[in-house]
PDB file of N, CA and C in Angstrom:
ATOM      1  N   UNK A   1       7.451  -8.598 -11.802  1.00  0.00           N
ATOM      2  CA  UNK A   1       8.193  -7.493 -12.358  1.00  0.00           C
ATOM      3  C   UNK A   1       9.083  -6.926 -11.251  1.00  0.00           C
ATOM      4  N   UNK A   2      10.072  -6.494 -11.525  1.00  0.00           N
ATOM      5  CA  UNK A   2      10.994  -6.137 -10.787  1.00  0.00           C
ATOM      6  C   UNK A   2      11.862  -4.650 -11.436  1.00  0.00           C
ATOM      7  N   UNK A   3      11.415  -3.575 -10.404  1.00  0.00           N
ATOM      8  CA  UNK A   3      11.852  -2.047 -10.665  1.00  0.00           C
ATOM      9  C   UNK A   3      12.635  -2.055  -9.399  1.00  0.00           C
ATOM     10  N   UNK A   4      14.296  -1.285  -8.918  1.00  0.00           N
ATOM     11  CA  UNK A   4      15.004  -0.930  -8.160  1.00  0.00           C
ATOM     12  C   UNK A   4      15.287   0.369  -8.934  1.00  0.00           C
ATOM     13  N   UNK A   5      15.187   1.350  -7.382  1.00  0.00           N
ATOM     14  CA  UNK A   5      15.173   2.693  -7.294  1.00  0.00           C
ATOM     15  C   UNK A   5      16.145   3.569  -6.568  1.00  0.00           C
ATOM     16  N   UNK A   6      16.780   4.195  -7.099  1.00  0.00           N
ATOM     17  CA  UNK A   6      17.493   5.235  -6.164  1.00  0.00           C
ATOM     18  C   UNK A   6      16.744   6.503  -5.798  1.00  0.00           C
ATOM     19  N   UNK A   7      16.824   6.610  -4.393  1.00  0.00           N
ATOM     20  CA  UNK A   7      16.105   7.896  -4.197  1.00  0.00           C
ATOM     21  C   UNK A   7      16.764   8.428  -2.667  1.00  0.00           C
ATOM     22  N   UNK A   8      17.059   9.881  -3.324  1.00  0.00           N
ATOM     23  CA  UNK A   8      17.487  10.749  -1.940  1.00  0.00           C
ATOM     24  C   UNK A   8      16.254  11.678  -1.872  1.00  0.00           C
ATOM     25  N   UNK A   9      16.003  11.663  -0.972  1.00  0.00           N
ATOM     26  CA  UNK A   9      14.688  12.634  -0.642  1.00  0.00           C
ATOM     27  C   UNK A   9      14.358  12.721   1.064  1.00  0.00           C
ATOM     28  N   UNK A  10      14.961  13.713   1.328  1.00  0.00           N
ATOM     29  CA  UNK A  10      14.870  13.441   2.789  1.00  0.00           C
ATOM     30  C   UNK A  10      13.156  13.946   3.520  1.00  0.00           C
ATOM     31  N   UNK A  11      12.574  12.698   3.545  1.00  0.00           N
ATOM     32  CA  UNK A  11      10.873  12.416   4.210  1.00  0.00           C
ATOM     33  C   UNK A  11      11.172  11.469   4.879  1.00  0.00           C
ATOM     34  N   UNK A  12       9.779  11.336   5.464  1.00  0.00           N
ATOM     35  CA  UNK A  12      10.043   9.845   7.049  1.00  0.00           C
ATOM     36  C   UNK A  12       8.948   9.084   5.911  1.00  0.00           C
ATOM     37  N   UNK A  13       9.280   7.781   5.795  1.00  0.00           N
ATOM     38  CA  UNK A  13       8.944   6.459   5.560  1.00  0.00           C
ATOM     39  C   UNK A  13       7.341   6.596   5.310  1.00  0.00           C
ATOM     40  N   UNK A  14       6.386   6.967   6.105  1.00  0.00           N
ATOM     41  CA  UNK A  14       5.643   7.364   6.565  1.00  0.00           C
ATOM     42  C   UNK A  14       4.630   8.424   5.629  1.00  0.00           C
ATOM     43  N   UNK A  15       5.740   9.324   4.668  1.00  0.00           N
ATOM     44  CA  UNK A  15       5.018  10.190   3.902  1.00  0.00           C
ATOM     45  C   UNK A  15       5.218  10.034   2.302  1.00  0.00           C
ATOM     46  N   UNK A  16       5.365   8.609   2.809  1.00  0.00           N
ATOM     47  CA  UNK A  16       5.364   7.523   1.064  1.00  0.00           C
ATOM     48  C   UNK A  16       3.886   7.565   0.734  1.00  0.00           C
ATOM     49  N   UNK A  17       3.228   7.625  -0.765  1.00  0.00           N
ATOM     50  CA  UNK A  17       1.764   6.882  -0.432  1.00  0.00           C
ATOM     51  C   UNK A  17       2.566   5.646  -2.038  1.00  0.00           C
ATOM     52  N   UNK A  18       2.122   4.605  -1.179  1.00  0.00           N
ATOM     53  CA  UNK A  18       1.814   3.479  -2.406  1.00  0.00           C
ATOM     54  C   UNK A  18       0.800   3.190  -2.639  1.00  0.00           C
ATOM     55  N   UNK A  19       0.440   2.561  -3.951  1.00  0.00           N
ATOM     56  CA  UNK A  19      -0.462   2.017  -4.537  1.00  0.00           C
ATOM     57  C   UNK A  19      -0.056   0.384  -3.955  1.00  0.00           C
ATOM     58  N   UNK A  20      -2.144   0.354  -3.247  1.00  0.00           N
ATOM     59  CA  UNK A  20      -1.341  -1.430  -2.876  1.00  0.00           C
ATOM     60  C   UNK A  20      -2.008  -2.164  -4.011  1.00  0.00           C
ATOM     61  N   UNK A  21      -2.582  -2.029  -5.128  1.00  0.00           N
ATOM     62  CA  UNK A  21      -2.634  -2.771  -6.244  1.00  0.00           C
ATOM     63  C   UNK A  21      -1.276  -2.841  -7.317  1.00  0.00           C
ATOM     64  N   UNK A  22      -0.246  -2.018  -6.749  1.00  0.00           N
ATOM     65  CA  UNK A  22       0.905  -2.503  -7.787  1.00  0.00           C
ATOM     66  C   UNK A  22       1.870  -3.072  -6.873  1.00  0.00           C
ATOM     67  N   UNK A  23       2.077  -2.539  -5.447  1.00  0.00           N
ATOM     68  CA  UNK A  23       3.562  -2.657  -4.434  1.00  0.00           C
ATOM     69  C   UNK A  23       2.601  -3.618  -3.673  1.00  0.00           C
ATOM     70  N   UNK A  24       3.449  -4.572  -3.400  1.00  0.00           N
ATOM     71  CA  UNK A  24       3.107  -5.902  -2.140  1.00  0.00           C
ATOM     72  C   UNK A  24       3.969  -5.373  -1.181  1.00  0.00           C
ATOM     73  N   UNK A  25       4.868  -4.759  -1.413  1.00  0.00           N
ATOM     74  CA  UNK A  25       5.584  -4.977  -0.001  1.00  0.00           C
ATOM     75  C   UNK A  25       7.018  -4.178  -0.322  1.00  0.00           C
ATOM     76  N   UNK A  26       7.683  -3.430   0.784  1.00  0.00           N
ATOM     77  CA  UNK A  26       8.355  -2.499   0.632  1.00  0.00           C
ATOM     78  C   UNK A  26       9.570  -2.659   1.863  1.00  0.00           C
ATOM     79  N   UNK A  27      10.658  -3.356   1.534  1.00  0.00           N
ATOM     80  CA  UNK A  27      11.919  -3.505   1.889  1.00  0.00           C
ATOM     81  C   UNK A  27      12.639  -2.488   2.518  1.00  0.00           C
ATOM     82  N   UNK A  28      13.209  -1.633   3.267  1.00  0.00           N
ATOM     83  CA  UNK A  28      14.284  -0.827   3.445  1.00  0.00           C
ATOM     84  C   UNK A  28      15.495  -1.309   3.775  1.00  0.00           C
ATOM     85  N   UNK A  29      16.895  -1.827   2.959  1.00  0.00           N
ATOM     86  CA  UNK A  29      18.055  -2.338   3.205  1.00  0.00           C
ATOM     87  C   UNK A  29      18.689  -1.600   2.856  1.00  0.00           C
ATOM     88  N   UNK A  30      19.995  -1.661   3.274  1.00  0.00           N
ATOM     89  CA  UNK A  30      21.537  -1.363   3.028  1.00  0.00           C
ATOM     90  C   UNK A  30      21.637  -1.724   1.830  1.00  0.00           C
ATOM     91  N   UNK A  31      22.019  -0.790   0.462  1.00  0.00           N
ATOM     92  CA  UNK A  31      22.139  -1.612  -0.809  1.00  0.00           C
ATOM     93  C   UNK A  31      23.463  -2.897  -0.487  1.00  0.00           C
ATOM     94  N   UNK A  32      24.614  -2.494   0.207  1.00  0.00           N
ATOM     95  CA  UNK A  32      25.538  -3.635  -0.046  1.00  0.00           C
ATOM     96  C   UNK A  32      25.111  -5.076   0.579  1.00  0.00           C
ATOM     97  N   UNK A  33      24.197  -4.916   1.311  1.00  0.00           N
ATOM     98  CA  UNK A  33      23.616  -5.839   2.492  1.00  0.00           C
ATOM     99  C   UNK A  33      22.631  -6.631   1.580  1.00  0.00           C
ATOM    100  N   UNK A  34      21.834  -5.302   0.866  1.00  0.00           N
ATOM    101  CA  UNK A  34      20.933  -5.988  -0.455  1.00  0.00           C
ATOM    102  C   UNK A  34      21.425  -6.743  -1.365  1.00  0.00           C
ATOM    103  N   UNK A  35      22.769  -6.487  -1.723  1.00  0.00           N
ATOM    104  CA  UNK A  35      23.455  -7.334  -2.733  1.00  0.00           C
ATOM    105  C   UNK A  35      23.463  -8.270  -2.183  1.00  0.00           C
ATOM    106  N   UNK A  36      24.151  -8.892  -1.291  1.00  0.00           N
ATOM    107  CA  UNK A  36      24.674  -9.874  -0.756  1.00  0.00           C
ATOM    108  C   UNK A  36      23.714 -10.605  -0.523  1.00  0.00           C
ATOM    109  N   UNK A  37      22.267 -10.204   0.164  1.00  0.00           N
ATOM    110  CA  UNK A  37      21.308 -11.266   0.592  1.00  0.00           C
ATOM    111  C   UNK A  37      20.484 -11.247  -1.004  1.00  0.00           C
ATOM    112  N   UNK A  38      20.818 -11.216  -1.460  1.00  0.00           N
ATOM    113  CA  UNK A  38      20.292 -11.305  -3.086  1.00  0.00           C
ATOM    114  C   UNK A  38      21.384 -12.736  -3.914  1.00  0.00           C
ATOM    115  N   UNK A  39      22.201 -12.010  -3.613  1.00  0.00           N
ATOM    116  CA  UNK A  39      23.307 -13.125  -4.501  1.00  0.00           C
ATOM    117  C   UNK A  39      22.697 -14.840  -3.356  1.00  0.00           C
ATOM    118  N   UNK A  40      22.663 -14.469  -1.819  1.00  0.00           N
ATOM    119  CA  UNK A  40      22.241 -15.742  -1.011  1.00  0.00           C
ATOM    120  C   UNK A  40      21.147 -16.420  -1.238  1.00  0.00           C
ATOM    121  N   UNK A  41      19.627 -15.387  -2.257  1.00  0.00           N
ATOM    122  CA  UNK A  41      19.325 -15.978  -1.768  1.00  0.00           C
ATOM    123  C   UNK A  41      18.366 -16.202  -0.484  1.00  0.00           C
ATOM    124  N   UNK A  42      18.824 -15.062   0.703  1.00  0.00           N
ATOM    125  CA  UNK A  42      18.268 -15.099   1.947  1.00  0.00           C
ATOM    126  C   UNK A  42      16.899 -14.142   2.298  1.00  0.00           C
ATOM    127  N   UNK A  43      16.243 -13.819   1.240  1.00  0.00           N
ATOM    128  CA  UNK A  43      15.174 -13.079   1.694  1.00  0.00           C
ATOM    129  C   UNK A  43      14.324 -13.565   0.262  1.00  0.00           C
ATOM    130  N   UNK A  44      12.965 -13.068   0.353  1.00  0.00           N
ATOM    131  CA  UNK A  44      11.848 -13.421  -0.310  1.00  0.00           C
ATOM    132  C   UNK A  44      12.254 -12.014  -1.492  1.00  0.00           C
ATOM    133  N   UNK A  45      12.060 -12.014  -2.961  1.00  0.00           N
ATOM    134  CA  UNK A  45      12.826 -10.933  -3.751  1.00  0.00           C
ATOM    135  C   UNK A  45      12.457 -11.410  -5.050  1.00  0.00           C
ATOM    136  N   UNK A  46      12.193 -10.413  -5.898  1.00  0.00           N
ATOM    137  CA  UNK A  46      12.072 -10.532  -7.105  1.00  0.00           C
ATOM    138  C   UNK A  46      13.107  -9.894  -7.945  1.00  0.00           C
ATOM    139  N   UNK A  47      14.420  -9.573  -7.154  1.00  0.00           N
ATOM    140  CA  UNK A  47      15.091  -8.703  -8.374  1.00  0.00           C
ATOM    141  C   UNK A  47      16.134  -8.902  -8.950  1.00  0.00           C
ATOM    142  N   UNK A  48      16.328  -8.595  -9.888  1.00  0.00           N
ATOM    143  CA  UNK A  48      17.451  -9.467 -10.693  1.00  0.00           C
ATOM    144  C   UNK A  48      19.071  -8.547 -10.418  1.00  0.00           C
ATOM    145  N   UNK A  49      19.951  -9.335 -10.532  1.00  0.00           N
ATOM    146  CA  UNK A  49      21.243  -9.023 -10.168  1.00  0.00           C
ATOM    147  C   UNK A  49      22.366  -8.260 -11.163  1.00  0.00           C
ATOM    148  N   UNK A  50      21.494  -8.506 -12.247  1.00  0.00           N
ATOM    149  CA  UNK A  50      21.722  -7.348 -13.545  1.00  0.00           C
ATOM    150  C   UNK A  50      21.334  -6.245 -12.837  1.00  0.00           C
ATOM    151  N   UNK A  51      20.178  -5.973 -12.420  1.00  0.00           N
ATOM    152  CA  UNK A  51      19.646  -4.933 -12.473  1.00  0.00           C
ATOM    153  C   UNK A  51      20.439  -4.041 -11.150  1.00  0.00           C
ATOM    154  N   UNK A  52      20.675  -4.457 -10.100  1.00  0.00           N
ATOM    155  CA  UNK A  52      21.295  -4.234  -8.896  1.00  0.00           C
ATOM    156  C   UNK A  52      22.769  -3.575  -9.535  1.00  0.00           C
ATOM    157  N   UNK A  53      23.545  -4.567 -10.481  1.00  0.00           N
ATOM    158  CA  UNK A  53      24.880  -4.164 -11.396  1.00  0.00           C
ATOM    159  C   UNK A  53      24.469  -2.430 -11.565  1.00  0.00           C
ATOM    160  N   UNK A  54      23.631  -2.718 -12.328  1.00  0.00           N
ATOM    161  CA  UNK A  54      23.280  -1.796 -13.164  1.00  0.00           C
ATOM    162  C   UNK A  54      23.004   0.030 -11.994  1.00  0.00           C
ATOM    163  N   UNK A  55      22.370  -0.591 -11.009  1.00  0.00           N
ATOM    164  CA  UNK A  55      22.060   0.753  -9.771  1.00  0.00           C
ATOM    165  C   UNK A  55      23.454   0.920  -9.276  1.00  0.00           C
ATOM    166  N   UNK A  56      24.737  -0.008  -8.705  1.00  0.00           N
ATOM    167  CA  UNK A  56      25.521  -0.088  -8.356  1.00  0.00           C
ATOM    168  C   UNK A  56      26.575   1.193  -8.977  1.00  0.00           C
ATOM    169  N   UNK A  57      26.338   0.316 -10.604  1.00  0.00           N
ATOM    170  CA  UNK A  57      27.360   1.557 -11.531  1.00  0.00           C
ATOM    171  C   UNK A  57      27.009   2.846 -11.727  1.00  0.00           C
ATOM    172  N   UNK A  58      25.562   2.702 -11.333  1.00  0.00           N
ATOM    173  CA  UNK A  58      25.687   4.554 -11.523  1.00  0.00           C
ATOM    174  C   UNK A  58      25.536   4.845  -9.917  1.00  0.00           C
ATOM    175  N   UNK A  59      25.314   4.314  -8.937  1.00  0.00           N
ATOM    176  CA  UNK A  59      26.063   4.871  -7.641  1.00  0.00           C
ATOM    177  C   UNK A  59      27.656   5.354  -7.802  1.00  0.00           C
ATOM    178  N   UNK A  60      28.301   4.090  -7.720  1.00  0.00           N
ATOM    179  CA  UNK A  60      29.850   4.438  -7.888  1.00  0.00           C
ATOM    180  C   UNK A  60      29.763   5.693  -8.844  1.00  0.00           C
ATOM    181  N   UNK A  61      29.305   5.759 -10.096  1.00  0.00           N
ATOM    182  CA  UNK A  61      29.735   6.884 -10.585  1.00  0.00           C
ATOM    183  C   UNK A  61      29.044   8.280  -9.795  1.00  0.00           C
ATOM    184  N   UNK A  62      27.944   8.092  -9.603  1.00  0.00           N
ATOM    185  CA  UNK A  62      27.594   9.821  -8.623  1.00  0.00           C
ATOM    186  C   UNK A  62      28.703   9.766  -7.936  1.00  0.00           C
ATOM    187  N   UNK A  63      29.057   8.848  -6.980  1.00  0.00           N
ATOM    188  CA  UNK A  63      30.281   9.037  -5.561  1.00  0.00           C
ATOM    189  C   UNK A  63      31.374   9.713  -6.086  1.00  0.00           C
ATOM    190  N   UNK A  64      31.368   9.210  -7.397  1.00  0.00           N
ATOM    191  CA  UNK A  64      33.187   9.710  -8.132  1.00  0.00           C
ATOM    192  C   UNK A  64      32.636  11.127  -8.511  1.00  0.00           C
ATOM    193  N   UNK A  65      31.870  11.468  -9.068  1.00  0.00           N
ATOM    194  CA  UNK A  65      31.171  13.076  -9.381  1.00  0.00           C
ATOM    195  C   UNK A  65      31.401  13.812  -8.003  1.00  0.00           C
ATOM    196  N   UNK A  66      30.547  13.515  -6.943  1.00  0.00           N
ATOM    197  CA  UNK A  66      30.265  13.619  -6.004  1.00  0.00           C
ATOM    198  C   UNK A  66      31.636  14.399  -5.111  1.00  0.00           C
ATOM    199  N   UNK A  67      32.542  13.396  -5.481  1.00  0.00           N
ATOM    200  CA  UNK A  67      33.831  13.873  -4.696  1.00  0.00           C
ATOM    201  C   UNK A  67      34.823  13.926  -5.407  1.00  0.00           C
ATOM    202  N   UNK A  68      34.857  14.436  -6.877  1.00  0.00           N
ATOM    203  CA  UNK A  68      35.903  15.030  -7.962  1.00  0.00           C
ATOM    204  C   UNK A  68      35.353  16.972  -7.495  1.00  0.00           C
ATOM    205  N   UNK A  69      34.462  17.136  -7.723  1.00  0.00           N
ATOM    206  CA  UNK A  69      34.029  18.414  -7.342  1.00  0.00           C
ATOM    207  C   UNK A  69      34.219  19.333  -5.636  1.00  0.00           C
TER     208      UNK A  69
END
């Protein structure tokens, strides 16, 4: 299964708690860096590139909110 998340929350890494019966393992990338080694290919990943589309378009749109105001 594959869930991608946006989250601003300013905490240190550190004052995450996961569940290790659902999360194996916990990535921190650059989303554009994420795209790219996704489309490659170059890392171990379960997530689909729809779904990345899909976080992408509502980034771009906060940014355009973000800085129309």
């Amino acid at each position: 299964m594959s869930k991608i998340y946006a989250l601003w929350k300013d905490l240190d890494e550190s004052d995450l708690v996961l569940q290790k019966e659902e999360v194996s393992g916990v990535l921190w990338i650059d989303f554009d860096k994420c795209v790219e080694s996704v489309k490659a290919g170059s890392f171990k990943h379960c997530i689909l590139m729809e779904e990345l589309m899909l976080l992408k378009k509502y980034l771009d749109e906060r940014e355009r909110r973000c800085t129309a105001t």
